[in-house]
N, C-alpha and C. Protein backbone atom coordinates (compact mmCIF):
# COMPACT_ATOMS: atom_id res chain seq x y z
N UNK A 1 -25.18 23.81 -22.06
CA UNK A 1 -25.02 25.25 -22.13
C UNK A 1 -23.66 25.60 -21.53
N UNK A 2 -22.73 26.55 -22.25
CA UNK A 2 -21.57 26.55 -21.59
C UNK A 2 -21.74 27.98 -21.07
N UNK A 3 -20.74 28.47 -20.17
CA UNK A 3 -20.93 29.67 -19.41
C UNK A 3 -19.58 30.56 -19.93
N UNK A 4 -19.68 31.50 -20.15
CA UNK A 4 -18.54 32.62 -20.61
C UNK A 4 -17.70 32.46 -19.34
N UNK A 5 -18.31 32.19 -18.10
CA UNK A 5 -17.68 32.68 -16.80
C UNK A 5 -16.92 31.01 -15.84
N UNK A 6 -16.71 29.86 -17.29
CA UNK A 6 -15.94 28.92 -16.82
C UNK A 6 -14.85 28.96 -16.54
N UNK A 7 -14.51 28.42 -15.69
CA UNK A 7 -12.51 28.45 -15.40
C UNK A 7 -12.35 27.14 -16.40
N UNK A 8 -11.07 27.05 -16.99
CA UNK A 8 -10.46 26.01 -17.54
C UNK A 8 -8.96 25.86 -17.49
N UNK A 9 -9.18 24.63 -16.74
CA UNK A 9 -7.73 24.00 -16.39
C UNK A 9 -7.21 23.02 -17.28
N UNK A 10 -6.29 23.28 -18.11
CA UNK A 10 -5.14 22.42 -18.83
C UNK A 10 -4.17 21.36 -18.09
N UNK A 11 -4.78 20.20 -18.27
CA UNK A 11 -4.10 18.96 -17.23
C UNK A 11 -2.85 18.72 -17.94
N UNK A 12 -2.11 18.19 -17.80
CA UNK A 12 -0.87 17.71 -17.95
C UNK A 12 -0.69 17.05 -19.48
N UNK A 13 -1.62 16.23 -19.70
CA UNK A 13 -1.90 15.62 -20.60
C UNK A 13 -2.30 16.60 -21.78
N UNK A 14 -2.37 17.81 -21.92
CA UNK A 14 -3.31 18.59 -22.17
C UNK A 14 -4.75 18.61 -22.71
N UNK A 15 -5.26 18.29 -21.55
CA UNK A 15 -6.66 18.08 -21.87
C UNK A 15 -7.40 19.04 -21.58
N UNK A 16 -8.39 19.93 -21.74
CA UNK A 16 -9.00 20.92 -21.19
C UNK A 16 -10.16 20.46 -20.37
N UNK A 17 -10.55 20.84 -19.14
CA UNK A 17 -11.49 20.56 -18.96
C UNK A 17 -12.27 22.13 -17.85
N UNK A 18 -13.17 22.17 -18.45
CA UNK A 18 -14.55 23.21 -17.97
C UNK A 18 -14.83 22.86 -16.59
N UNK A 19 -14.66 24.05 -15.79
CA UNK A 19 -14.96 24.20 -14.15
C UNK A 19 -16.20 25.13 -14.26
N UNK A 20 -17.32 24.69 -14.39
CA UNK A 20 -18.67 25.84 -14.40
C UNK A 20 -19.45 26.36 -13.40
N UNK A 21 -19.00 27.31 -12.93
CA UNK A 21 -19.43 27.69 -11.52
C UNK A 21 -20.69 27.43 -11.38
N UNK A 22 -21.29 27.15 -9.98
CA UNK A 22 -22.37 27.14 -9.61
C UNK A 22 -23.15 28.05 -9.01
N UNK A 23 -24.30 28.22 -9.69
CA UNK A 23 -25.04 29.40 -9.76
C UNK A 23 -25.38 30.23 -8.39
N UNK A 24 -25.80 31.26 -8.16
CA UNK A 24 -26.11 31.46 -6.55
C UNK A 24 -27.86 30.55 -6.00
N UNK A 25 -27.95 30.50 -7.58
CA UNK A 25 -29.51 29.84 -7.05
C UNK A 25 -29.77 28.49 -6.33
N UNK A 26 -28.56 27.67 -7.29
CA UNK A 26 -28.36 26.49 -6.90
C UNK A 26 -27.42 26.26 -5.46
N UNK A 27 -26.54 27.51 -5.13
CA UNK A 27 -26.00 27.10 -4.11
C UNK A 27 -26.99 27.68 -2.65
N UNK A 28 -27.81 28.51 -2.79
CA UNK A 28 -28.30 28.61 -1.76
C UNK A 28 -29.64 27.39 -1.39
N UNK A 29 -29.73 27.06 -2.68
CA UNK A 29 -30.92 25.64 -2.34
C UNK A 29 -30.09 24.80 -1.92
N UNK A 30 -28.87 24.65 -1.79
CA UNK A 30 -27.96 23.19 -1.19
C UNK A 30 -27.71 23.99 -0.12
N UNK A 31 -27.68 25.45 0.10
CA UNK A 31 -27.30 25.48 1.85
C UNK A 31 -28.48 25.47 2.48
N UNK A 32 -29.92 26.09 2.16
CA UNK A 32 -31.02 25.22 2.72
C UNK A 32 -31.04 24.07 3.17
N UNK A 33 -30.94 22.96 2.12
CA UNK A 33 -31.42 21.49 2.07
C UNK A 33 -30.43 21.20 3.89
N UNK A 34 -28.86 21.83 3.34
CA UNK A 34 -27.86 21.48 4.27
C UNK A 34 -28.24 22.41 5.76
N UNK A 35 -28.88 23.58 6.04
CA UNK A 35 -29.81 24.12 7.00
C UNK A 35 -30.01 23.45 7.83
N UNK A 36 -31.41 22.93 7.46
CA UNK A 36 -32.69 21.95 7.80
C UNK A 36 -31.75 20.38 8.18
N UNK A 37 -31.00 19.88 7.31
CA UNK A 37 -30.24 18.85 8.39
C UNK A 37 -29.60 18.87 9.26
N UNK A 38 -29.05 20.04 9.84
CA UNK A 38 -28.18 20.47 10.41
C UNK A 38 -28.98 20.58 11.74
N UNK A 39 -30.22 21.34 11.66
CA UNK A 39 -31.08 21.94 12.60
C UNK A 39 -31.99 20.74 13.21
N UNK A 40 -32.52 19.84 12.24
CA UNK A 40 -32.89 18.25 12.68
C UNK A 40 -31.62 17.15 13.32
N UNK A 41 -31.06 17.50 13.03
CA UNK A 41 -29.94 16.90 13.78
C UNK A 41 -29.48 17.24 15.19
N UNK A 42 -29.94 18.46 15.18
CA UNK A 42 -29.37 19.33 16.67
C UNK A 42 -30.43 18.95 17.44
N UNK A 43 -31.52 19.30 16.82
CA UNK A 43 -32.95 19.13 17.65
C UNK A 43 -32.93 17.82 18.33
N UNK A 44 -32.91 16.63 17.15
CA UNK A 44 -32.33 15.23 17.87
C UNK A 44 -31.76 15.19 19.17
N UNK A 45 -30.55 15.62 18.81
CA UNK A 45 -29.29 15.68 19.90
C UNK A 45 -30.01 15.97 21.19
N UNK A 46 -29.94 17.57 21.01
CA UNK A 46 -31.15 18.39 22.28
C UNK A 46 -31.96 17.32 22.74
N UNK A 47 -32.80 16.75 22.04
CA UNK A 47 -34.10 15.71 23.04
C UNK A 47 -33.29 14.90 23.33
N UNK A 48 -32.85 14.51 23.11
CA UNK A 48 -32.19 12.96 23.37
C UNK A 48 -31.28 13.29 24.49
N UNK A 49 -29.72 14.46 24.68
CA UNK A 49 -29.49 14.89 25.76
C UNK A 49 -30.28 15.30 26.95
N UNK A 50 -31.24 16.02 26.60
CA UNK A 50 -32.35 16.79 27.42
C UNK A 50 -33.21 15.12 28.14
N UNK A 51 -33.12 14.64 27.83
CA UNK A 51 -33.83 13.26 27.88
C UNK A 51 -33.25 12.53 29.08
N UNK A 52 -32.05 11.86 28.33
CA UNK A 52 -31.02 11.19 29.05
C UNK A 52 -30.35 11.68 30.06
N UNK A 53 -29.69 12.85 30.31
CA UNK A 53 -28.83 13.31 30.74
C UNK A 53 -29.43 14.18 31.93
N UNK A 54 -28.90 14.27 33.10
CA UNK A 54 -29.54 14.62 34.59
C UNK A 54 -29.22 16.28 34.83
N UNK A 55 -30.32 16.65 35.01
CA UNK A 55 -29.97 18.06 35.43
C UNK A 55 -29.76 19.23 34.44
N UNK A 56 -28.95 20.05 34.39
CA UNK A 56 -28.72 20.82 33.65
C UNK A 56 -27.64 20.67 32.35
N UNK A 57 -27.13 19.15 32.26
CA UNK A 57 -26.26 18.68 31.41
C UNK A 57 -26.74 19.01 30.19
N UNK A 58 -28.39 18.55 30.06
CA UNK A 58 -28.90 18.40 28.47
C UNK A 58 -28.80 19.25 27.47
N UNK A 59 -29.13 21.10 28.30
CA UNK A 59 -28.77 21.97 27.28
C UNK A 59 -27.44 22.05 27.07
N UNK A 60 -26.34 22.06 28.02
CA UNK A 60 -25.08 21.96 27.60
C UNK A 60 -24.35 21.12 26.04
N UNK A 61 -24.89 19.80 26.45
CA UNK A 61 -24.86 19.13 25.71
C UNK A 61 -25.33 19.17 23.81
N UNK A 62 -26.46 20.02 24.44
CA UNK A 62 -27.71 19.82 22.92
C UNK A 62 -26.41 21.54 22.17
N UNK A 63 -26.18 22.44 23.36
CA UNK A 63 -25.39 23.49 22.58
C UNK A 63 -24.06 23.03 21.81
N UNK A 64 -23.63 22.37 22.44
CA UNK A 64 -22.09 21.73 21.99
C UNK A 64 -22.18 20.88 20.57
N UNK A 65 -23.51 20.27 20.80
CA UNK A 65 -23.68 19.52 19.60
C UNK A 65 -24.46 20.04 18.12
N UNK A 66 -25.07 21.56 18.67
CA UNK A 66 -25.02 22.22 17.80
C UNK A 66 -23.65 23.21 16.89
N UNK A 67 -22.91 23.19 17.97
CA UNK A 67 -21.25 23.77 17.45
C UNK A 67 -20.84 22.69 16.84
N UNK A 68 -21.11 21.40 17.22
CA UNK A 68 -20.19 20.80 16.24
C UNK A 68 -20.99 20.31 15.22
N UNK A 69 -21.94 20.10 14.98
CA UNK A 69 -22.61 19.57 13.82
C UNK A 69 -22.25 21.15 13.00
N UNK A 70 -22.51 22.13 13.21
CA UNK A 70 -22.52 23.66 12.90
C UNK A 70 -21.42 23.39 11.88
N UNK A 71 -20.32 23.41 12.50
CA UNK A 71 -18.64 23.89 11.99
C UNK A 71 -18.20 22.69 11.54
N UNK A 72 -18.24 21.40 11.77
CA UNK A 72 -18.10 20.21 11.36
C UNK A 72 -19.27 19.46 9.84
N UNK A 73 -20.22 19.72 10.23
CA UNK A 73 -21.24 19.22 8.75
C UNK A 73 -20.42 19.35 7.51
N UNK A 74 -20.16 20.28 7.33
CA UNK A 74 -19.43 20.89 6.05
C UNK A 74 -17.97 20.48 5.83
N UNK A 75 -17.28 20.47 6.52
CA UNK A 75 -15.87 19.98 6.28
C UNK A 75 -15.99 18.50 5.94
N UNK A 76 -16.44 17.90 7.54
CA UNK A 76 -16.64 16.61 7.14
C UNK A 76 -17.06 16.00 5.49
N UNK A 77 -18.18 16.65 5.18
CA UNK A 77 -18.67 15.74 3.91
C UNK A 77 -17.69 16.50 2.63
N UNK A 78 -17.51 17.42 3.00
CA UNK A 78 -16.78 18.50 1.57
C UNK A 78 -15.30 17.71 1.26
N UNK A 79 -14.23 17.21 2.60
CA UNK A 79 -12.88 16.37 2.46
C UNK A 79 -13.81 14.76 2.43
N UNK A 80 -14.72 14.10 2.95
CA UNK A 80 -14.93 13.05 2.66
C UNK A 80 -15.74 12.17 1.87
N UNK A 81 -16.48 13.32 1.75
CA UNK A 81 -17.79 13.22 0.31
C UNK A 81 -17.29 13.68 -1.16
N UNK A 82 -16.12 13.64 -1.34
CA UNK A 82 -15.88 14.67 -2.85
C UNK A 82 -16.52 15.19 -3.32
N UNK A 83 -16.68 16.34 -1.91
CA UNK A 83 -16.95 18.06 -2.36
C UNK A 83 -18.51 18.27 -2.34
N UNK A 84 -18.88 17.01 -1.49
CA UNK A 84 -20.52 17.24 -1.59
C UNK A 84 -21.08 16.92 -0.57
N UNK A 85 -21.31 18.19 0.44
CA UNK A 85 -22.73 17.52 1.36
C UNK A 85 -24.24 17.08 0.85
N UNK A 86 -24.62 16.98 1.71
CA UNK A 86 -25.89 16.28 1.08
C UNK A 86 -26.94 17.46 0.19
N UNK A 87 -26.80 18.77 0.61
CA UNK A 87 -27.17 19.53 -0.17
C UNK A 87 -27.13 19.96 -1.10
N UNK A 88 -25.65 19.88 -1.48
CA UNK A 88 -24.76 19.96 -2.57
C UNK A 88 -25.18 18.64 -3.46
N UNK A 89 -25.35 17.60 -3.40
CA UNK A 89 -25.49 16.23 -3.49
C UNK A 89 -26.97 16.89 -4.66
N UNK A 90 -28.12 17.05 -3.95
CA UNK A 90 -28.92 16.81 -3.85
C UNK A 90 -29.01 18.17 -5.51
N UNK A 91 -28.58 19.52 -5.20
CA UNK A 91 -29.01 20.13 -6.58
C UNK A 91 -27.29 20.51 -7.52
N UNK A 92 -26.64 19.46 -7.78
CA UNK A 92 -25.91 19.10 -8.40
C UNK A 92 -24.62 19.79 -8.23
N UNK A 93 -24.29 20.21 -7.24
CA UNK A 93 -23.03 21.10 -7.27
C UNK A 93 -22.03 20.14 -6.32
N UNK A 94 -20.50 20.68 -6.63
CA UNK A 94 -19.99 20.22 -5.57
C UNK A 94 -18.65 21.24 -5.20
N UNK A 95 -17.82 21.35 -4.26
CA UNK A 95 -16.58 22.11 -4.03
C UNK A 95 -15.24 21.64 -4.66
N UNK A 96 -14.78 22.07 -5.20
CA UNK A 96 -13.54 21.58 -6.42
C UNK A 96 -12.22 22.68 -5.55
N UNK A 97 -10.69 21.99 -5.67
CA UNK A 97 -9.80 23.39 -5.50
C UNK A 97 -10.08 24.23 -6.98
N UNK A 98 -9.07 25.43 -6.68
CA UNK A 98 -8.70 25.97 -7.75
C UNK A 98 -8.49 25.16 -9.03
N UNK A 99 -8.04 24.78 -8.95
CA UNK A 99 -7.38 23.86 -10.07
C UNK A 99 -8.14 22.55 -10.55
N UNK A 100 -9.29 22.39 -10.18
CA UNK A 100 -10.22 21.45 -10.32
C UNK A 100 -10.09 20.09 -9.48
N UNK A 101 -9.09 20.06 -8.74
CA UNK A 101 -8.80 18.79 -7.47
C UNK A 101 -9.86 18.66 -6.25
N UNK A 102 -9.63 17.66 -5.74
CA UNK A 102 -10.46 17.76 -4.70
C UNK A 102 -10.05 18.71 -3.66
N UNK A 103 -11.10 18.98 -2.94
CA UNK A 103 -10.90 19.56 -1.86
C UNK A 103 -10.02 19.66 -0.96
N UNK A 104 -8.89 19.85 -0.02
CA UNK A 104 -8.66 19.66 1.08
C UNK A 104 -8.77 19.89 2.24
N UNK A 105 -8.53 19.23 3.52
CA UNK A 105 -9.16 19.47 4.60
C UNK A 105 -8.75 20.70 5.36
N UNK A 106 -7.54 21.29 4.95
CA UNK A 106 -7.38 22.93 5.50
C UNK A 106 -7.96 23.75 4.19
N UNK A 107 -8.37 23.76 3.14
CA UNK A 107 -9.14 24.73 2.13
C UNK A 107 -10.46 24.34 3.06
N UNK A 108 -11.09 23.30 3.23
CA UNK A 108 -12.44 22.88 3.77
C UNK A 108 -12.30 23.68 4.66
N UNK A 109 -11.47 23.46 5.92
CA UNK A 109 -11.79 24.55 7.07
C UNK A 109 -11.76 25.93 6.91
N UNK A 110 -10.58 26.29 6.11
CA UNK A 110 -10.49 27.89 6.20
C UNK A 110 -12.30 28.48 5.24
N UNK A 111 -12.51 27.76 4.27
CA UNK A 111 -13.82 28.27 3.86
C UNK A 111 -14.79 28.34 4.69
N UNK A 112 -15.13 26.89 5.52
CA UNK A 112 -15.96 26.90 6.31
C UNK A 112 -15.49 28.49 7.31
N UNK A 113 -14.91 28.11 8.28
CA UNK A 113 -14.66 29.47 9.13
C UNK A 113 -15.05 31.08 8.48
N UNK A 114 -14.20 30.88 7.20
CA UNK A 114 -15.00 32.59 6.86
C UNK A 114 -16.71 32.70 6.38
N UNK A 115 -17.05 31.00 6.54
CA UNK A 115 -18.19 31.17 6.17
C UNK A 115 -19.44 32.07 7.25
N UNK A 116 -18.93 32.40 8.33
CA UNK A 116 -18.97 33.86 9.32
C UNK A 116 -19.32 34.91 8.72
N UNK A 117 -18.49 35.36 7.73
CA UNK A 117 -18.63 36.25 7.44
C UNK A 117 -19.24 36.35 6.21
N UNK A 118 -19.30 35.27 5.10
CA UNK A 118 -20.40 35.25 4.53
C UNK A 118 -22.12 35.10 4.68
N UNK A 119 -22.10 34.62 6.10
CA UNK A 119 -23.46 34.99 6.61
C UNK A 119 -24.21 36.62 6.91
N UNK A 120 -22.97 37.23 7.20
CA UNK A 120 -23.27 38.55 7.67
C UNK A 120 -23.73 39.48 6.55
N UNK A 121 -24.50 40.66 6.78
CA UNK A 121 -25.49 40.52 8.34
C UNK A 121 -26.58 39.77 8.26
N UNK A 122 -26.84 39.29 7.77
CA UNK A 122 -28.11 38.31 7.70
C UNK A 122 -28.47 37.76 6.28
N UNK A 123 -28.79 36.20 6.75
CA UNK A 123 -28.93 35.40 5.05
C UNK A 123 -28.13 35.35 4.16
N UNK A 124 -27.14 35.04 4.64
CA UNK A 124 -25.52 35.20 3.45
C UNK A 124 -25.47 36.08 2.32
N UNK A 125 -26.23 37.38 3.05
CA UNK A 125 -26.10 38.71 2.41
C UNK A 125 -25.00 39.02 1.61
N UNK A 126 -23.61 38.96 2.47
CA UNK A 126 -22.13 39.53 2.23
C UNK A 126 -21.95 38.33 1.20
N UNK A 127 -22.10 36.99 1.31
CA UNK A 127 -21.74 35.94 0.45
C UNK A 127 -21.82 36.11 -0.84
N UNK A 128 -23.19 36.17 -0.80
CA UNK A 128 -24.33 36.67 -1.79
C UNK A 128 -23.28 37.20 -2.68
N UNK A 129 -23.10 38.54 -1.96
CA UNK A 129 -22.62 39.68 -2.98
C UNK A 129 -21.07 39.79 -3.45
N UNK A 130 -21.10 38.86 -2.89
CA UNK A 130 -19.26 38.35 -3.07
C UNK A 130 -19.32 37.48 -4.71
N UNK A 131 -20.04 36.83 -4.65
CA UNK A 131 -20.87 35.73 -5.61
C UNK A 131 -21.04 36.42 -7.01
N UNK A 132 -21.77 37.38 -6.54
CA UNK A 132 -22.42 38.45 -7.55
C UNK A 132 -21.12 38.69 -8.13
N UNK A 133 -20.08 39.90 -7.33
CA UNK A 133 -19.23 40.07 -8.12
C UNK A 133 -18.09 39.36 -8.40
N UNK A 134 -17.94 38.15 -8.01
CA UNK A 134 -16.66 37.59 -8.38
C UNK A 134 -17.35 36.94 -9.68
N UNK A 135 -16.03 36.81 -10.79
CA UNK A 135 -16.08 36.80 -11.94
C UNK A 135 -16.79 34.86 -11.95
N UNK A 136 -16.57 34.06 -11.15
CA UNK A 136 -16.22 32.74 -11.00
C UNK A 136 -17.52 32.69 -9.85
N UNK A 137 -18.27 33.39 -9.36
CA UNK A 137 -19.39 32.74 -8.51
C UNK A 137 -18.69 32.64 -6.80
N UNK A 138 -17.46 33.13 -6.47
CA UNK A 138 -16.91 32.60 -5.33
C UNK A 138 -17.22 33.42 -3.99
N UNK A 139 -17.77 32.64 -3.15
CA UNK A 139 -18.07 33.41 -2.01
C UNK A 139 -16.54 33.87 -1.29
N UNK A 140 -16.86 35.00 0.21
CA UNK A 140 -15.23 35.05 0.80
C UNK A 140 -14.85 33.63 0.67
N UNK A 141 -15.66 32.99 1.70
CA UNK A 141 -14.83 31.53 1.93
C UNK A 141 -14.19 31.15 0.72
N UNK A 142 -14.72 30.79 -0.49
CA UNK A 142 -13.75 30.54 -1.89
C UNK A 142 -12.83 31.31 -1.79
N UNK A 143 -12.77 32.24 -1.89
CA UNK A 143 -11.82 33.55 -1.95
C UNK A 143 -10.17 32.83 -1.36
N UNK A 144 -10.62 32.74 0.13
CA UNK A 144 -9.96 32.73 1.35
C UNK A 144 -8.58 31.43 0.91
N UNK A 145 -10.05 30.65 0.58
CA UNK A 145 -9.38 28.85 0.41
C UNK A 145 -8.95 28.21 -0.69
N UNK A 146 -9.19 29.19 -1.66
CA UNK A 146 -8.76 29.05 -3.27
C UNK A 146 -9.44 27.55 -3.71
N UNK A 147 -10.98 28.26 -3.60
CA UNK A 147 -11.41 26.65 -4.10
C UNK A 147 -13.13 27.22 -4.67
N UNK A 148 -13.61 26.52 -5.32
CA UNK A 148 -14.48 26.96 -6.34
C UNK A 148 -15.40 25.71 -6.20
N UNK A 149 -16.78 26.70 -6.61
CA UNK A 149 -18.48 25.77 -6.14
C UNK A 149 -18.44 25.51 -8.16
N UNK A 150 -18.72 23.88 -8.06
CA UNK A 150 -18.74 23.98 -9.41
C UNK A 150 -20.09 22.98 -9.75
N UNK A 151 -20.94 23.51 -10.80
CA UNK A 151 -21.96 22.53 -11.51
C UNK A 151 -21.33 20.93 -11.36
N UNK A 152 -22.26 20.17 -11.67
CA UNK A 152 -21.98 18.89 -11.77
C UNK A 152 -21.96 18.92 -13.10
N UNK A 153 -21.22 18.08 -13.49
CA UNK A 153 -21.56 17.92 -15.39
C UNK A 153 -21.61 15.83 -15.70
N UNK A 154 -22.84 16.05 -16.82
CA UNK A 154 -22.43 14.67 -16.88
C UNK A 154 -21.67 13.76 -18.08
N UNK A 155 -20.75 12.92 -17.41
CA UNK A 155 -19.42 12.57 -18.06
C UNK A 155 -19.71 12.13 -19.79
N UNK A 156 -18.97 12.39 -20.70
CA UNK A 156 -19.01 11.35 -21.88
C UNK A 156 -19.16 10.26 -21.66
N UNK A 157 -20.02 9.87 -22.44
CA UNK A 157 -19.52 8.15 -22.79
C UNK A 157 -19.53 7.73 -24.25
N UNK A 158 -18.63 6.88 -24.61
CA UNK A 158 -18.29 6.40 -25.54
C UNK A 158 -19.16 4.95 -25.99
N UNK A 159 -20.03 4.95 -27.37
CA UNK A 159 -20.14 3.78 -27.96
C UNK A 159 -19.73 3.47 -29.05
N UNK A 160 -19.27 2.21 -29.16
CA UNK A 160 -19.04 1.70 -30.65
C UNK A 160 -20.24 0.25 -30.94
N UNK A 161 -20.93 1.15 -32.17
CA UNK A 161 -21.34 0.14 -32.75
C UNK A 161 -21.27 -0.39 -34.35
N UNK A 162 -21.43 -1.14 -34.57
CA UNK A 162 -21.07 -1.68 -35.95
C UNK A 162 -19.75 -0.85 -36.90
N UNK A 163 -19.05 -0.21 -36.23
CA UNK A 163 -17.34 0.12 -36.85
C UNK A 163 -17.83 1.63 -36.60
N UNK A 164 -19.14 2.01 -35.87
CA UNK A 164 -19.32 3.90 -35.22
C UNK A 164 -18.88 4.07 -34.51
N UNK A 165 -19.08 5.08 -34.12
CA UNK A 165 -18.53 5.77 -32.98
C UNK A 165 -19.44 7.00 -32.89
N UNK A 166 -19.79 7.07 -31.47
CA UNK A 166 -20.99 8.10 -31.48
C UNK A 166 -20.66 8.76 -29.68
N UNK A 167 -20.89 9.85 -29.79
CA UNK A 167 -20.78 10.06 -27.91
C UNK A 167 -22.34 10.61 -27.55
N UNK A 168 -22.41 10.47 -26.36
CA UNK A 168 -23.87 10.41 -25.51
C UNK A 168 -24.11 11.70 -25.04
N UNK A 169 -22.65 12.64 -25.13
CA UNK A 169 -23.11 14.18 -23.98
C UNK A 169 -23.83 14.81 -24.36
N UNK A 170 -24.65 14.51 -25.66
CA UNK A 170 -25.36 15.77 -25.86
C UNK A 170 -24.73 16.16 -26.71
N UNK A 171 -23.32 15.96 -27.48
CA UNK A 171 -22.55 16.57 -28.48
C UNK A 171 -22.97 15.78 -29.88
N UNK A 172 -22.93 16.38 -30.89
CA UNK A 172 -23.20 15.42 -32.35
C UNK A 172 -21.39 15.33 -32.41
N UNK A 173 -20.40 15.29 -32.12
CA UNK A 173 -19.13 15.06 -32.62
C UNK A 173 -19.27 14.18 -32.46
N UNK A 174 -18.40 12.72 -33.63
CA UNK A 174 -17.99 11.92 -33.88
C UNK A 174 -17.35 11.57 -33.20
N UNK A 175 -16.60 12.43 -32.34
CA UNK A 175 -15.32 11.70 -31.04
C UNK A 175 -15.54 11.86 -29.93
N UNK A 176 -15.26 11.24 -28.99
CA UNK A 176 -14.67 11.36 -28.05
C UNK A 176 -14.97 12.80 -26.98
N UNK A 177 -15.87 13.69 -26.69
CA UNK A 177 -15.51 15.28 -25.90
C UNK A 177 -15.57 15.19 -24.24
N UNK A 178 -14.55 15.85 -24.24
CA UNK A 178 -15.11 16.27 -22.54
C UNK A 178 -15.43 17.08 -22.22
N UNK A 179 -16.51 17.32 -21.27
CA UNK A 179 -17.18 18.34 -20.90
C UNK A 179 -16.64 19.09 -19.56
C-alpha cells in the first residue's frame, strides 16, 4: 500500500526510493514496548542499588540510573541500532534523516531532548498533535532534528529461473522495483 504522504528521495544514481512515514499507531506501540523496558530496567537498577549499596546511596543511585537509561535508551540504540530501539524493532519502524540516511548522534540527541516537549502535558499529547498535522507524521523532536519515523519496508529480491525473471515484493513487474 503506498501512502500519498511519502517523502521521496532521488539518490545520485537516480533511483527513487519511498520514505513512508510511520503511523502514530505504530509509533506509540514502539514507545510503549520502549516504556516498559526502560521502567524494568530502572526498577532493576533501584533493587540492586537499594540492595548493595549502604545507606542512603541506593535511591540516589536507582534516580541517576533512571536519568540515564531515560535520556540515553533512545540515542544509544537510534545512532547504534540503525534507527531502531527495541520498540521500534519490534512494530516495524525505524528513525531515518531527512534524506533517508541514518541517523546521527546530534539529530538523535536534539530529538530525544525535545522529546520534553512532546510529552507535554501528558501522554505525548503535544507529539501526538504535531504528528497529526505534519504532512510526514513528524513529531517536534523530528521537526527540531530533521529526521523522519519511517515504516519498515521489505526489500526486493530478484530471481532468475529458467531465462525469467520475476521479483518477490509483491509487484507482478517483470523487473527489478524498489520499494
Amino acid at each position: 500500500m503506498r501512502s500519498a504522504r511519502a517523502r521521496v528521495v532521488l539518490t545520485p544514481e537516480h533511483v527513487e526510493i519511498r520514505l513512508e512515514p510511520a503511523g502514530l499507531g505504530r509509533r506509540f506501540l514502539a514507545l510503549l514496548a520502549d516504556l516498559v523496558l526502560v521502567v524494568a530496567a530502572s526498577s532493576l537498577v533501584g533493587t540492586l542499588a537499594g540492595t548493595l549499596l549502604p545507606g542512603g546511596l541506593g535511591p540516589i543511585a536507582a534516580a541517576l540510573a533512571l536519568l540515564a537509561l531515560t535520556w540515553g535508551y533512545h540515542v544509544y540504540f537510534e545512532v547504534r541500532q540503525k534507527g531502531q530501539s527495541p520498540g521500534k524493532r519490534m512494530v516495524g519502524i525505524r528513525v531515518v534523516d531527512g534524506r533517508g540516511l541514518p541517523v546521527s548522534a546530534e539529530q538523535s540527541f536534539v530529538r530525544n531532548v525535545v522529546r520534553v516537549l512532546d510529552a507535554l502535558p501528558v501522554g505525548y499529547a503535544l507529539g501526538a498533535v504535531a504528528c497529526g498535522l505534519d504532512p510526514l507524521g513528524r513529531r517536534l523532536g523530528d521537526l527540531a532534528a530533521g529526521t523522519l519515523g519511517v515504516r519498515e519496508s521489505v526489500p526486493a529480491t530478484y530471481e532468475r529461473r529458467a531465462g525469467r525473471s520475476r521479483t518477490t515484493s509483491g509487484s507482478s513487474d517483470s523487473a527489478l522495483s524498489v520499494r
